[in-house]
C-alpha atoms as a PDB file:
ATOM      1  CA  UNK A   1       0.000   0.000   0.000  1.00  0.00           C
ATOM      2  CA  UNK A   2       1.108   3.505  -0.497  1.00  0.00           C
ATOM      3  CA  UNK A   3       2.727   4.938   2.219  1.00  0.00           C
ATOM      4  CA  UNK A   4       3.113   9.136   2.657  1.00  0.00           C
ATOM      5  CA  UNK A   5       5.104  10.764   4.647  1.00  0.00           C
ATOM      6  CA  UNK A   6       3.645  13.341   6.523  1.00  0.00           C
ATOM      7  CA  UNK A   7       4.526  16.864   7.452  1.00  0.00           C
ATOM      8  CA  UNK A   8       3.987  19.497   9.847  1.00  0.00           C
ATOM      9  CA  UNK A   9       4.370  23.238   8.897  1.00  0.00           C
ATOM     10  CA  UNK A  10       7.437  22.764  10.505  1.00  0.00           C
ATOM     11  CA  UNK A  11       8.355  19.765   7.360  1.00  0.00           C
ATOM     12  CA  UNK A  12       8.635  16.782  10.412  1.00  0.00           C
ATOM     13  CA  UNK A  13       6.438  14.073   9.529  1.00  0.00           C
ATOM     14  CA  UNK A  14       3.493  13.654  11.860  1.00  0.00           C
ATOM     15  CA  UNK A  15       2.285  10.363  10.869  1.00  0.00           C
ATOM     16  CA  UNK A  16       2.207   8.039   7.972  1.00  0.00           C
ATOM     17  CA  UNK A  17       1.830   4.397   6.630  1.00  0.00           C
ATOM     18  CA  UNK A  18      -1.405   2.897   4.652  1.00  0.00           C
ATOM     19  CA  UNK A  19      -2.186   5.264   2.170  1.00  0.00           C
ATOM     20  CA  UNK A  20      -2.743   8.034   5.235  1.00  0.00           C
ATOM     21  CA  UNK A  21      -1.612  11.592   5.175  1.00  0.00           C
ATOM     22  CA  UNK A  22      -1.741  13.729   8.179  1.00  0.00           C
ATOM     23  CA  UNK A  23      -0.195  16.916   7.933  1.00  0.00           C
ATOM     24  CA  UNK A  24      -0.657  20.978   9.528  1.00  0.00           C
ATOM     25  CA  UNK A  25      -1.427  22.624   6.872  1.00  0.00           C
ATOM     26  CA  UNK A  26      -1.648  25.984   9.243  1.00  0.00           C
ATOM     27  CA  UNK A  27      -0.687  27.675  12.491  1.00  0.00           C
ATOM     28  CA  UNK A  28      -4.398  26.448  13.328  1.00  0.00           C
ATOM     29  CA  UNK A  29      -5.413  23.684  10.854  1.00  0.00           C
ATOM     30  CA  UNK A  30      -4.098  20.034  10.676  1.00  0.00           C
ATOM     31  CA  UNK A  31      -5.781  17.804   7.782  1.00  0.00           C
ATOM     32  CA  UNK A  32      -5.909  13.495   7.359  1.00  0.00           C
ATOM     33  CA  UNK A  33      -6.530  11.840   4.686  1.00  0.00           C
ATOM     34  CA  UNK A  34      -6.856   7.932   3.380  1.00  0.00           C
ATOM     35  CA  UNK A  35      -8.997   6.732   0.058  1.00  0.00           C
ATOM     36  CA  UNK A  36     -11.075   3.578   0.574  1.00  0.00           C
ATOM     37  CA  UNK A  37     -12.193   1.011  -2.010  1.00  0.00           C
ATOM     38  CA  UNK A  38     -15.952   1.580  -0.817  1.00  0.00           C
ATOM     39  CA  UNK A  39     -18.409   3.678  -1.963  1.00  0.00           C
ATOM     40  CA  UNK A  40     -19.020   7.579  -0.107  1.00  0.00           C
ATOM     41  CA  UNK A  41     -22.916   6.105   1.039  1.00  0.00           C
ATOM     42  CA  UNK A  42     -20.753   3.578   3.248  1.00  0.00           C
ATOM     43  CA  UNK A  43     -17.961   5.835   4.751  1.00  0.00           C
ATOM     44  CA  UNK A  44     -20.467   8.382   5.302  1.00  0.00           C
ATOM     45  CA  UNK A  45     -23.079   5.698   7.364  1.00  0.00           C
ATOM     46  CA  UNK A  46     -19.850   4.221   9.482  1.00  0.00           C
ATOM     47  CA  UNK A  47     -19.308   7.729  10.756  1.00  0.00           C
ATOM     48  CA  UNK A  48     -22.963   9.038  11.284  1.00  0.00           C
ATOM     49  CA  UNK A  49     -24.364   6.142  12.388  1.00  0.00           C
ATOM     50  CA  UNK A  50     -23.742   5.054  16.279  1.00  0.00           C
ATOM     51  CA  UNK A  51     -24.245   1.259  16.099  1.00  0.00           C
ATOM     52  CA  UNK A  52     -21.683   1.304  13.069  1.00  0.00           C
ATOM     53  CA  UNK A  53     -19.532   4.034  14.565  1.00  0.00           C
ATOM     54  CA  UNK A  54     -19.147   2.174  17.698  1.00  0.00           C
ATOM     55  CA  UNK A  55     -17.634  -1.417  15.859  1.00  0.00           C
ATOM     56  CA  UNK A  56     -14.251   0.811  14.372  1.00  0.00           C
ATOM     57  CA  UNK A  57     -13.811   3.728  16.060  1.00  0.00           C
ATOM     58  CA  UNK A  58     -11.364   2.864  19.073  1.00  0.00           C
ATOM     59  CA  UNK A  59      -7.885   2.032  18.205  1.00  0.00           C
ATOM     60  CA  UNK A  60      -7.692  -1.445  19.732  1.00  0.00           C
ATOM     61  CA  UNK A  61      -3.852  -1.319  20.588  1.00  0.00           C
ATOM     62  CA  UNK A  62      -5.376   1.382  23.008  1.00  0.00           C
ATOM     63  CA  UNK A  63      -6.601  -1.358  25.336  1.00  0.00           C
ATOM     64  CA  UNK A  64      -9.895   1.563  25.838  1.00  0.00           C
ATOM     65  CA  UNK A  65     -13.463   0.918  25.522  1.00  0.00           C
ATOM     66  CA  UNK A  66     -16.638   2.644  24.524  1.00  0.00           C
ATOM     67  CA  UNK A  67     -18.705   2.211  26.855  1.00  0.00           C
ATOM     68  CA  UNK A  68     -21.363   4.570  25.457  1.00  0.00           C
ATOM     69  CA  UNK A  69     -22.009   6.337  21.755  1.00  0.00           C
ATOM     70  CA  UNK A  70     -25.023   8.773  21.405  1.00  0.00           C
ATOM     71  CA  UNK A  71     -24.983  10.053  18.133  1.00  0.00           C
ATOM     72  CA  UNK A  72     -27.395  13.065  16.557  1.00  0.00           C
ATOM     73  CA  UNK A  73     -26.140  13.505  13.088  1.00  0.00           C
ATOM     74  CA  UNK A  74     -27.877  16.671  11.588  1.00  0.00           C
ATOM     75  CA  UNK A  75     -27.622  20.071  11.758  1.00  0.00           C
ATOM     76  CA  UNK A  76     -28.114  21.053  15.547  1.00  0.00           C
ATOM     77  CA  UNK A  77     -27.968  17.263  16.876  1.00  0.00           C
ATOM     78  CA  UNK A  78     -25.332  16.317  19.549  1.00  0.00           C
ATOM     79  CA  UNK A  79     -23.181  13.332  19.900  1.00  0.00           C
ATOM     80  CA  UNK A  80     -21.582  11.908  23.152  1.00  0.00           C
ATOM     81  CA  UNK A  81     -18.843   9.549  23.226  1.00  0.00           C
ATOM     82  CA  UNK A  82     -17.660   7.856  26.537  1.00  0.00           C
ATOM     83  CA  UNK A  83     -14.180   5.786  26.726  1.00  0.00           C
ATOM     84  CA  UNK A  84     -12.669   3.600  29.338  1.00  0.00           C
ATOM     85  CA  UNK A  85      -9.230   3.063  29.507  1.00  0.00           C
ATOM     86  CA  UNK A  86      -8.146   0.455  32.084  1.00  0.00           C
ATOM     87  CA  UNK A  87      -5.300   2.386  33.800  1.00  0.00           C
ATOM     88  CA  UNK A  88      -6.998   5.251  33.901  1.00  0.00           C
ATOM     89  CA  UNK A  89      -9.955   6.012  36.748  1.00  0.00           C
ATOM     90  CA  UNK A  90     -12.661   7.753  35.540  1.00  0.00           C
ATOM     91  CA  UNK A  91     -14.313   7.678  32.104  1.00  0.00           C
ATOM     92  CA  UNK A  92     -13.680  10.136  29.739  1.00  0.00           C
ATOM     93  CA  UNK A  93     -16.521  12.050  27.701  1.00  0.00           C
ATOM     94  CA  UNK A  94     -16.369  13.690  24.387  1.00  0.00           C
ATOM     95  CA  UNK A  95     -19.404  15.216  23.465  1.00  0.00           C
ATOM     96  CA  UNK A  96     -20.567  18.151  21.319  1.00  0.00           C
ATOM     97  CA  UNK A  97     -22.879  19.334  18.377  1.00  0.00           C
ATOM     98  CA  UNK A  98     -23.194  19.063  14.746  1.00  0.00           C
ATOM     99  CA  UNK A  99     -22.788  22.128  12.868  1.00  0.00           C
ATOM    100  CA  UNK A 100     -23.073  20.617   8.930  1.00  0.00           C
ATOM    101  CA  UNK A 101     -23.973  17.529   7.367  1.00  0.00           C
ATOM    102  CA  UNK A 102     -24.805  16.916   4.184  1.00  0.00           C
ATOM    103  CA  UNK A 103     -25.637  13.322   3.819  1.00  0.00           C
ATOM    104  CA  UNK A 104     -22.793  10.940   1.506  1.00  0.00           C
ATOM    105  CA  UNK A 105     -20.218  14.351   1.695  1.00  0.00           C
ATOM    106  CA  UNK A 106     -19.870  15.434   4.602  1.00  0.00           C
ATOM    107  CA  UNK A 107     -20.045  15.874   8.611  1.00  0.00           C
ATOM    108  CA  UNK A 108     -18.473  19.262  10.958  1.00  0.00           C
ATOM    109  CA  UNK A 109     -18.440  18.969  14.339  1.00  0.00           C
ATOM    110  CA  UNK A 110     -17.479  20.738  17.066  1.00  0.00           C
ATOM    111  CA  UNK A 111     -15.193  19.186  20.706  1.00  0.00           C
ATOM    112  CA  UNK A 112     -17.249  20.749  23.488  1.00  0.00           C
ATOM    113  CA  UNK A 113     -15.136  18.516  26.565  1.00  0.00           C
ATOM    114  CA  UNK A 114     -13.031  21.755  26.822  1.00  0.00           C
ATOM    115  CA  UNK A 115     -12.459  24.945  25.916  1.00  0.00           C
ATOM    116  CA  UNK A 116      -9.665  23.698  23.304  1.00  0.00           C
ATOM    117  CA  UNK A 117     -11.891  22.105  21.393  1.00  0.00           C
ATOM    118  CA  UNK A 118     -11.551  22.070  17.612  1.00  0.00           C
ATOM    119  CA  UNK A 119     -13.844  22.360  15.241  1.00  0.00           C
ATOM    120  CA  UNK A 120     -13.805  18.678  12.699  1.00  0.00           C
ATOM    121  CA  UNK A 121     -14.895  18.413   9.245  1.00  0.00           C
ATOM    122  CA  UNK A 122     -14.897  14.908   7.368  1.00  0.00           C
ATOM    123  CA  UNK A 123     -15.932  15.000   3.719  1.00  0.00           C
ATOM    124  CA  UNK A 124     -16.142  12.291   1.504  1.00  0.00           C
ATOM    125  CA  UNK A 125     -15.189  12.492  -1.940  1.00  0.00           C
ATOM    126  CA  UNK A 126     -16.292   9.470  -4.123  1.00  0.00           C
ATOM    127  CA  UNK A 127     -14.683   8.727  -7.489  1.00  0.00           C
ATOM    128  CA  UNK A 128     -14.850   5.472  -9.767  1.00  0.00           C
ATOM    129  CA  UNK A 129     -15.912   3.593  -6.602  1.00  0.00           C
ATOM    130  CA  UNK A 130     -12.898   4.976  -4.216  1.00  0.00           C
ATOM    131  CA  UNK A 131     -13.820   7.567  -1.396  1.00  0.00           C
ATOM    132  CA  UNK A 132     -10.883   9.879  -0.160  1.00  0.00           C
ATOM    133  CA  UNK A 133     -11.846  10.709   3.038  1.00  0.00           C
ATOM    134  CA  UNK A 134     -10.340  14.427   4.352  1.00  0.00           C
ATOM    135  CA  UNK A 135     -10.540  14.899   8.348  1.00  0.00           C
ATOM    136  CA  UNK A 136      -9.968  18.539   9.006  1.00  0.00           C
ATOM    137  CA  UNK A 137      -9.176  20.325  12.330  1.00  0.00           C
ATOM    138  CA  UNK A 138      -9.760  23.870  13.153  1.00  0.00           C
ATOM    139  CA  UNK A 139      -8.311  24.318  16.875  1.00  0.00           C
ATOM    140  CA  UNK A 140      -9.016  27.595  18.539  1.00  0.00           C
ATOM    141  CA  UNK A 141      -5.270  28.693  18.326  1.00  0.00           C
ATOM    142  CA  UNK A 142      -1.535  28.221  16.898  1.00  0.00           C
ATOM    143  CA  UNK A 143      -0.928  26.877  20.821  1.00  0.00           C
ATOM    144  CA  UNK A 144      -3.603  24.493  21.292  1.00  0.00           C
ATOM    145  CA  UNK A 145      -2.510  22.754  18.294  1.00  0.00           C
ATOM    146  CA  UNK A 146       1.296  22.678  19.229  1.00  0.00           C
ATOM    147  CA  UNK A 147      -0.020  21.036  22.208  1.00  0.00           C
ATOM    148  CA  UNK A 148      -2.153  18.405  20.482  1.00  0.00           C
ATOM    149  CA  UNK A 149       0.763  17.676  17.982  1.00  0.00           C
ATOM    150  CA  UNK A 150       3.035  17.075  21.125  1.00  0.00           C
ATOM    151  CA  UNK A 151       1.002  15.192  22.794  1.00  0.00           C
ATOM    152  CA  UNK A 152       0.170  12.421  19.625  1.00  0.00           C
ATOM    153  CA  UNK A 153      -3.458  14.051  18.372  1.00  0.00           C
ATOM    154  CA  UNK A 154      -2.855  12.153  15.251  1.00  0.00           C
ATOM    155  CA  UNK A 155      -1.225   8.940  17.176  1.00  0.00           C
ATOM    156  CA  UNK A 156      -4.183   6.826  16.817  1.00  0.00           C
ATOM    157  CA  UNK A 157      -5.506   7.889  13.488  1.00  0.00           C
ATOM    158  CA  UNK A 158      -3.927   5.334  10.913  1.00  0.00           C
ATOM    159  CA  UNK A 159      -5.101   2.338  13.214  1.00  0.00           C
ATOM    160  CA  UNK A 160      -8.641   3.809  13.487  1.00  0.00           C
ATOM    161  CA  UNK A 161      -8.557   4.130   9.929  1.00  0.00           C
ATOM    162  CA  UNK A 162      -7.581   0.479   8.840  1.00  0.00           C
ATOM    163  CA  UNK A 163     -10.503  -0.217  10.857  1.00  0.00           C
ATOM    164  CA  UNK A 164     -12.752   1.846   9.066  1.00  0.00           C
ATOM    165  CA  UNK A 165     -11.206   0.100   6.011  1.00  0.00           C
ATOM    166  CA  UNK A 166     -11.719  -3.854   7.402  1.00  0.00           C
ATOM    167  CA  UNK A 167     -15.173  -2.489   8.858  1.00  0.00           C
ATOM    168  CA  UNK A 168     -16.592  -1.001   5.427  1.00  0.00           C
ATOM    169  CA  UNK A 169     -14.822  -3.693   3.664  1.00  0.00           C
ATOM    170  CA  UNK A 170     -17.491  -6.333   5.835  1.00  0.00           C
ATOM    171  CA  UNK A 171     -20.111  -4.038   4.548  1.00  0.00           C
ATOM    172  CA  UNK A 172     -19.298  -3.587   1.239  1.00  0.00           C
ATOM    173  CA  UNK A 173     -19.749  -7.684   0.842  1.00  0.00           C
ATOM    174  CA  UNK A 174     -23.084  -7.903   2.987  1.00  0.00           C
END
């Protein structure tokens, strides 16, 4: 499989490896993407639909678990997201609202769970039965992002996404 080096603004790579890209394309802005051999109507029900959503979304190496997935998707509709990680005590919540969705192209979000929160966009782009799939990040400042990058924000990403691809894959042949 193709794999892309990534870059920051700063040219280090930030992740790579299966046909992924994740670079910062701005002080404020980082961007993902991977193609998939599955058709936009597929991508675009894995992420808006919770009992789909729920089977691909953790990175398993993570050893975390969702223990709950509440998911609105349109215009004004919330979602709320609630992981378990062993080692840690409490659960973790990750909740806000949707600000855009048009259905098959794409979903924006915003990350209410702190003031940091960015703001996500995932579009879906369909061509001769391929979907590139483009995960944008607007964070609130030049800062917030520095600290995301240092702290992994994208570390998880390319093993969520082969999910997505062995989970859509499953679905594709039903």
């Amino acid at each position: 499989m193709d794999q892309t080096a990534s870059k920051t603004a700063g040219n280090e790579p930030v992740a790579a490896g299966n046909g992924m890209t994740a670079e910062r394309i701005s002080d404020r802005e980082t961007m993902v993407t991977r193609s998939f051999d599955a058709p936009a109507r597929l991508l675009f029900a894995a992420w808006s639909k919770a009992e789909l959503f729920r089977e691909w979304w953790v990175p398993a190496s993570y050893g975390m678990t969702l223990l709950s997935c509440e998911m609105d998707v349109r215009v004004g509709g919330g979602y709320r997201l609630v992981f378990k990680h062993p080692a840690a005590g409490e659960p973790m919540a990750f909740f806000g609202r949707y600000i855009d969705v048009v259905p098959d192209t794409r979903i924006s979000w915003t990350n209410e769970e702190s003031e940091n929160g960015a703001v996500t966009t995932v579009t879906f782009t369909e061509q001769d039965g391929r979907t590139l799939v483009t995960i944008h990040d607007l964070y609130p400042s030049k800062e917030v992002l520095d600290a995301e990058i240092e702290g992994g924000a994208t570390g998880g990403m390319g093993e969520t996404l082969d999910q997505l691809a062995a989970f859509v894959a499953t679905m594709a042949a039903a």
